[in-house]
C-alpha atoms as a PDB file:
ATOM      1  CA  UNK A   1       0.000   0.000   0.000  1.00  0.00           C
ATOM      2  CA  UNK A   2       1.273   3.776  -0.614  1.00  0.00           C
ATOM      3  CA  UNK A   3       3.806   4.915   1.866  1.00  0.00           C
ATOM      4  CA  UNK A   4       4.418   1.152   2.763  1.00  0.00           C
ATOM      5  CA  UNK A   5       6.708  -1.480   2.295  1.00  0.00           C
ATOM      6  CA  UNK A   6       5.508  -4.292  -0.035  1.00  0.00           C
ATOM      7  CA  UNK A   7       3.354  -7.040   1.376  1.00  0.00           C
ATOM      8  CA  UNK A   8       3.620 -10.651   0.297  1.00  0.00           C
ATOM      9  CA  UNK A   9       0.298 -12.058   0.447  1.00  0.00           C
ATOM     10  CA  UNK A  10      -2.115 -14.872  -1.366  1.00  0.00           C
ATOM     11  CA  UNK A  11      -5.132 -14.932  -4.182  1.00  0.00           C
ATOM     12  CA  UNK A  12      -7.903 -16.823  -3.017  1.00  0.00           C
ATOM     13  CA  UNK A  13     -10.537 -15.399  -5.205  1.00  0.00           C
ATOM     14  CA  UNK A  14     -10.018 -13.395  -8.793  1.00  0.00           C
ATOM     15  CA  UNK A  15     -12.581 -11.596 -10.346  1.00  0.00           C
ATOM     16  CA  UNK A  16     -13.616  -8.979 -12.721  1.00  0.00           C
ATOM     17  CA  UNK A  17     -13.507  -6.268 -10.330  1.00  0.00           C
ATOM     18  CA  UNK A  18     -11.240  -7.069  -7.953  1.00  0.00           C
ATOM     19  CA  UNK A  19      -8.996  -9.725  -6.033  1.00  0.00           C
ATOM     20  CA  UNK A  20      -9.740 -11.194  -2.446  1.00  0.00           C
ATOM     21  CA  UNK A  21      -5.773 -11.296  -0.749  1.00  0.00           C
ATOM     22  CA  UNK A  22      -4.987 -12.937   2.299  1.00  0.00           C
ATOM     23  CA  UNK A  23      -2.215 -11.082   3.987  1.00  0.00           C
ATOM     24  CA  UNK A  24      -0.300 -11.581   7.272  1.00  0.00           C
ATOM     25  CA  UNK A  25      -1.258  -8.229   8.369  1.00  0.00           C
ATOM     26  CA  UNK A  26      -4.414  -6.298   8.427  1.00  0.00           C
ATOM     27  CA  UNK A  27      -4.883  -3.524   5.883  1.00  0.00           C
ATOM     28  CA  UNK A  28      -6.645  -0.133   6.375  1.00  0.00           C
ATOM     29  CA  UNK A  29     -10.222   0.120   4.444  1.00  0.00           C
ATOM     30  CA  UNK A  30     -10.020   3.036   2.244  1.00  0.00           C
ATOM     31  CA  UNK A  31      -5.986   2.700   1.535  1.00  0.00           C
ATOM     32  CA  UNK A  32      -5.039   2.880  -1.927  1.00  0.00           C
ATOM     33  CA  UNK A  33      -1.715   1.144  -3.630  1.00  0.00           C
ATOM     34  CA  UNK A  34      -0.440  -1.569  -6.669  1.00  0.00           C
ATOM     35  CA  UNK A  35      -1.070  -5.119  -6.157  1.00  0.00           C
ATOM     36  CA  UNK A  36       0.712  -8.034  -8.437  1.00  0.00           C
ATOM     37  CA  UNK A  37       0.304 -11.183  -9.401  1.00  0.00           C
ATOM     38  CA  UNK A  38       0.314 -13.644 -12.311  1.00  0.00           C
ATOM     39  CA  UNK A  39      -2.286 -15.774 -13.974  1.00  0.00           C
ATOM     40  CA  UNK A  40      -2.196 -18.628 -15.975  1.00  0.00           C
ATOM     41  CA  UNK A  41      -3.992 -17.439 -19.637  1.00  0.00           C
ATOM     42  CA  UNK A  42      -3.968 -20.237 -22.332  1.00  0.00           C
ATOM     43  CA  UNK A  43      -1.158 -22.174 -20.582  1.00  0.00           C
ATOM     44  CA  UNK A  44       1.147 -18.604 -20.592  1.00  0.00           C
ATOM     45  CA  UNK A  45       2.095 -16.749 -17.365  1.00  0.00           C
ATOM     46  CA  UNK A  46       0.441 -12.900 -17.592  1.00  0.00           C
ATOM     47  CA  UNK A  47       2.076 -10.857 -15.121  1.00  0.00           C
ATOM     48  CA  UNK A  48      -0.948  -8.321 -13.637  1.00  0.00           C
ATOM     49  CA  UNK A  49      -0.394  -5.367 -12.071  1.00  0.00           C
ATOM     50  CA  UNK A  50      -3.184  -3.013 -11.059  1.00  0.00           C
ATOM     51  CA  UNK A  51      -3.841  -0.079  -9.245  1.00  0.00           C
ATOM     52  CA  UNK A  52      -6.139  -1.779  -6.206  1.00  0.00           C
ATOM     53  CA  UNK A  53      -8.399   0.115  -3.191  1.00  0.00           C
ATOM     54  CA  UNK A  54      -8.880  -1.710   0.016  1.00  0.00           C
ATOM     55  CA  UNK A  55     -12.941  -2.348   0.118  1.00  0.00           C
ATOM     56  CA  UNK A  56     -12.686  -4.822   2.912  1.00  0.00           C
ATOM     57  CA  UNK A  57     -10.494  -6.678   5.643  1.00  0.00           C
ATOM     58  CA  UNK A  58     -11.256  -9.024   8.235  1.00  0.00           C
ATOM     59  CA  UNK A  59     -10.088 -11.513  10.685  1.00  0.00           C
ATOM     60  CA  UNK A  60     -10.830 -14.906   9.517  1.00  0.00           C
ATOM     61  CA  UNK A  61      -9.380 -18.932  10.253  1.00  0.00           C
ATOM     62  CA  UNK A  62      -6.373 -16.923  12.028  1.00  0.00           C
ATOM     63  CA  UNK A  63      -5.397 -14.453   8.734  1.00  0.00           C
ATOM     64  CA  UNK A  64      -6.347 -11.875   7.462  1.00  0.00           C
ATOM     65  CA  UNK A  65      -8.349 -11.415   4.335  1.00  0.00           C
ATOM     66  CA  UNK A  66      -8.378  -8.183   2.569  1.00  0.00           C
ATOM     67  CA  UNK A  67     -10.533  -7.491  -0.571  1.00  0.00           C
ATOM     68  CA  UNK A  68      -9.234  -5.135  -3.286  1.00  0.00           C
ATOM     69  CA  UNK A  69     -10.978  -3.344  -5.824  1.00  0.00           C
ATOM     70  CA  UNK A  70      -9.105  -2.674  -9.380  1.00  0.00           C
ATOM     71  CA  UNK A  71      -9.202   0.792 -10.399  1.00  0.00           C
ATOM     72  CA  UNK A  72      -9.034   1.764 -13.774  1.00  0.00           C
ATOM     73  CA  UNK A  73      -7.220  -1.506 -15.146  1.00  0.00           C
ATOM     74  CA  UNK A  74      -5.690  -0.926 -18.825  1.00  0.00           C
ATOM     75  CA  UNK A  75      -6.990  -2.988 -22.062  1.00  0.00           C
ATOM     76  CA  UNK A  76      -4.829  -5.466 -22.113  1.00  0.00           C
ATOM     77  CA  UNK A  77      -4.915  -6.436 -18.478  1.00  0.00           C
ATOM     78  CA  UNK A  78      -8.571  -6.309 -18.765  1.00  0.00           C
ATOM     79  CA  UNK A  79      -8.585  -9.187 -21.779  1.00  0.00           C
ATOM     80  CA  UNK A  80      -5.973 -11.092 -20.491  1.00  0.00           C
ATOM     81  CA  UNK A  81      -7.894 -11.308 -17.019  1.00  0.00           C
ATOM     82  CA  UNK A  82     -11.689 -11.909 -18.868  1.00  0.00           C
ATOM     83  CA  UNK A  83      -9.872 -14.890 -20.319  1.00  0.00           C
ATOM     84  CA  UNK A  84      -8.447 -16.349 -17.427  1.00  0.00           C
ATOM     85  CA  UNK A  85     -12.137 -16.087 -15.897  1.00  0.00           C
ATOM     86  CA  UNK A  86     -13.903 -18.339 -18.629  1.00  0.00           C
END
């Protein structure tokens, strides 16, 4: 998140408007930053990075779960992530 160092955390759910991360600390609703990760499209890696808004965290099976809104993804992310959804 901005003015933060990098967190390393896990996808559990991808979708079209957003990515559910579970991280080992929790993260402030509200906070704004870049968020990374790769998906598997056609049998190729696609690296995506977006520009992601915290719309939820919360305490859950002893992590934390933080759900993050994509804002204004480019084109190309935006295919390459519709066709790792189908």
């Amino acid at each position: 998140m901005e003015g933060q160092a990098p967190v390393q955390g896990r996808t559990s759910d991808v979708g079209t408007n957003g990515v559910c991360m579970t991280v080992p600390h929790p993260l402030q609703t509200g906070q704004t930053g870049q968020a990374g990760f790769d998906l598997l499209v056609d049998g190729h890696p696609f690296a995506l990075h977006a520009r992601v808004k915290v719309m939820y965290c919360i305490f859950s099976n002893g992590e934390f779960k933080a759900g993050l809104q994509f804002m204004h993804l480019d084109l190309n992310s935006m295919s390459q992530l519709s066709r790792f959804l189908r």
